[in-house]
N, C-alpha and C. Protein backbone atom coordinates (compact mmCIF):
# COMPACT_ATOMS: atom_id res chain seq x y z
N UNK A 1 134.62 52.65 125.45
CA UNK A 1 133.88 53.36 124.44
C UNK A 1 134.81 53.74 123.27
N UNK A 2 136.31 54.27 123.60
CA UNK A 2 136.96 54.75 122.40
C UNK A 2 137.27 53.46 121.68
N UNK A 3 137.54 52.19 121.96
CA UNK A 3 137.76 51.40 121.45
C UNK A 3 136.57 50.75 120.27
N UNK A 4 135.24 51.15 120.76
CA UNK A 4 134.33 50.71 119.67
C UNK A 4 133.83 51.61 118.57
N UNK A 5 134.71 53.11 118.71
CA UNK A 5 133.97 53.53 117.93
C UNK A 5 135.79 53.77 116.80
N UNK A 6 136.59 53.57 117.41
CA UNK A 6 137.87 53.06 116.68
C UNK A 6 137.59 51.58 115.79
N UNK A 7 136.93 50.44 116.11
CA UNK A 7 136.66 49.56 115.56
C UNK A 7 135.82 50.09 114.11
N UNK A 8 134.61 50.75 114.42
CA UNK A 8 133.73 51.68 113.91
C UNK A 8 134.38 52.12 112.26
N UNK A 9 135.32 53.15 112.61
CA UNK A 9 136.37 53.62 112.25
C UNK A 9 136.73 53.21 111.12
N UNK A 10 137.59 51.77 111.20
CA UNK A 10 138.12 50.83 110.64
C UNK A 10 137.39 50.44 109.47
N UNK A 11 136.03 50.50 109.37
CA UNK A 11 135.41 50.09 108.59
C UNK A 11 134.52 50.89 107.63
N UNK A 12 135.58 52.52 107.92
CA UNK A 12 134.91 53.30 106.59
C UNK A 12 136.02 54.04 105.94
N UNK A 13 135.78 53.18 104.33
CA UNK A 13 136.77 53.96 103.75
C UNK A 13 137.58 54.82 103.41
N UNK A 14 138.96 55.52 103.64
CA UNK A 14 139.51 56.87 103.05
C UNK A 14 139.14 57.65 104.74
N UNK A 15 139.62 57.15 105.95
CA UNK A 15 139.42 57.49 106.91
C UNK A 15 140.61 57.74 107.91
N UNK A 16 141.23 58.59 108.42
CA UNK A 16 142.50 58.62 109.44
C UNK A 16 141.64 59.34 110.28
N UNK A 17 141.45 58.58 111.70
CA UNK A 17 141.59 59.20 112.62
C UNK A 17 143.00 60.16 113.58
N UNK A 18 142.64 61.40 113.85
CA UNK A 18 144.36 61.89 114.26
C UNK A 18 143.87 63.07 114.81
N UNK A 19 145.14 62.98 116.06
CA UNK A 19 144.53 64.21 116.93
C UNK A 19 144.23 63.25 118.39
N UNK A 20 144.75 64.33 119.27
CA UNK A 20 143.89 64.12 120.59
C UNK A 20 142.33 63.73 121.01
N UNK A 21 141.65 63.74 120.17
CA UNK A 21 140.10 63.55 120.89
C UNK A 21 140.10 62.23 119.71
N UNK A 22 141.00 61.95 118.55
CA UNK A 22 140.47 61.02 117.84
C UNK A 22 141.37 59.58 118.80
N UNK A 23 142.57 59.92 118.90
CA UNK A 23 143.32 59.10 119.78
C UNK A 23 142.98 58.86 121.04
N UNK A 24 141.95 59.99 121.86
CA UNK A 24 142.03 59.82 123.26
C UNK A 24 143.36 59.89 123.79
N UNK A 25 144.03 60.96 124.25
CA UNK A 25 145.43 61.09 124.24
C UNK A 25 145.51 62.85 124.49
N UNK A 26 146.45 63.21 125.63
CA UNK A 26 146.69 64.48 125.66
C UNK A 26 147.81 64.75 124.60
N UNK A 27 148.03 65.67 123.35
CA UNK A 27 149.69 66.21 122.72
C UNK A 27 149.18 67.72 123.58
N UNK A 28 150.83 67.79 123.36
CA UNK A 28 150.98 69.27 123.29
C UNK A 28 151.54 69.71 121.44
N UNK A 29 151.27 70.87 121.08
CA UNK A 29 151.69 71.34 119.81
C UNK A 29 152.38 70.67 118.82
N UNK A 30 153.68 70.75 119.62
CA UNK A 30 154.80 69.78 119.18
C UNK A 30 154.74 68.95 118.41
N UNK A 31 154.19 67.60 119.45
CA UNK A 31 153.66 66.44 119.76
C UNK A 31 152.36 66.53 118.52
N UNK A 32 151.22 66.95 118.19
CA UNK A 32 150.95 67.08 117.22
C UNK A 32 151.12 67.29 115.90
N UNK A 33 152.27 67.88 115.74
CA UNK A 33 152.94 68.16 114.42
C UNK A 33 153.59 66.99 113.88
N UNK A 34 154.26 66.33 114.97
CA UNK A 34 154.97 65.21 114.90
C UNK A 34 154.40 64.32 114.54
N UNK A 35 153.03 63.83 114.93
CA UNK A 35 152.20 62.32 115.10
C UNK A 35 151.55 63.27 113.54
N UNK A 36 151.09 64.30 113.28
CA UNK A 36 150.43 64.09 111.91
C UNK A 36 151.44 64.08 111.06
N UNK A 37 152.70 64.38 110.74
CA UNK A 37 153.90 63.81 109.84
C UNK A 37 154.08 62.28 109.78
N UNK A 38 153.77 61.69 110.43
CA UNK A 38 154.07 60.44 110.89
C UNK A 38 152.68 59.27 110.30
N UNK A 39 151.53 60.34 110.71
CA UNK A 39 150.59 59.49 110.00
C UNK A 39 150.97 59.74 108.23
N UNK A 40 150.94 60.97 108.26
CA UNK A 40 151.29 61.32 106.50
C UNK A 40 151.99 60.22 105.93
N UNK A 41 153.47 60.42 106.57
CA UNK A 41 153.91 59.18 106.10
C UNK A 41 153.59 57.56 105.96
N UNK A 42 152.94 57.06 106.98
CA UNK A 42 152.32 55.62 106.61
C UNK A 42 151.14 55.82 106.27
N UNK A 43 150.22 56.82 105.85
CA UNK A 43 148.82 56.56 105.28
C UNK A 43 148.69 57.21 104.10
N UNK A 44 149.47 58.26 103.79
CA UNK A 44 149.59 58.94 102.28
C UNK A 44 150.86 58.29 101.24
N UNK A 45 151.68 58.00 101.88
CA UNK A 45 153.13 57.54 100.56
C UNK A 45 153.00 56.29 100.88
């Protein structure tokens, strides 16, 4: 199921999925701070 609505996803403009429930994926805090710096960097600059 997460895989089709990730496909889904893909196909609407000006869209980052991020985060645990968008990834399917446990972070802790941290681990969140980290992965949204990380998207920043390859989806904003």
């Amino acid at each position: 199921m997460y895989e089709e609505y990730r496909k889904l996803a893909e196909k609407i403009e000006n869209i980052t999925l991020l985060g645990r429930l968008a990834e399917y994926r446990y972070y802790d805090m941290d681990d969140v701070v980290k992965r949204a710096l990380e998207v920043f960097e390859e989806e904003v600059r």
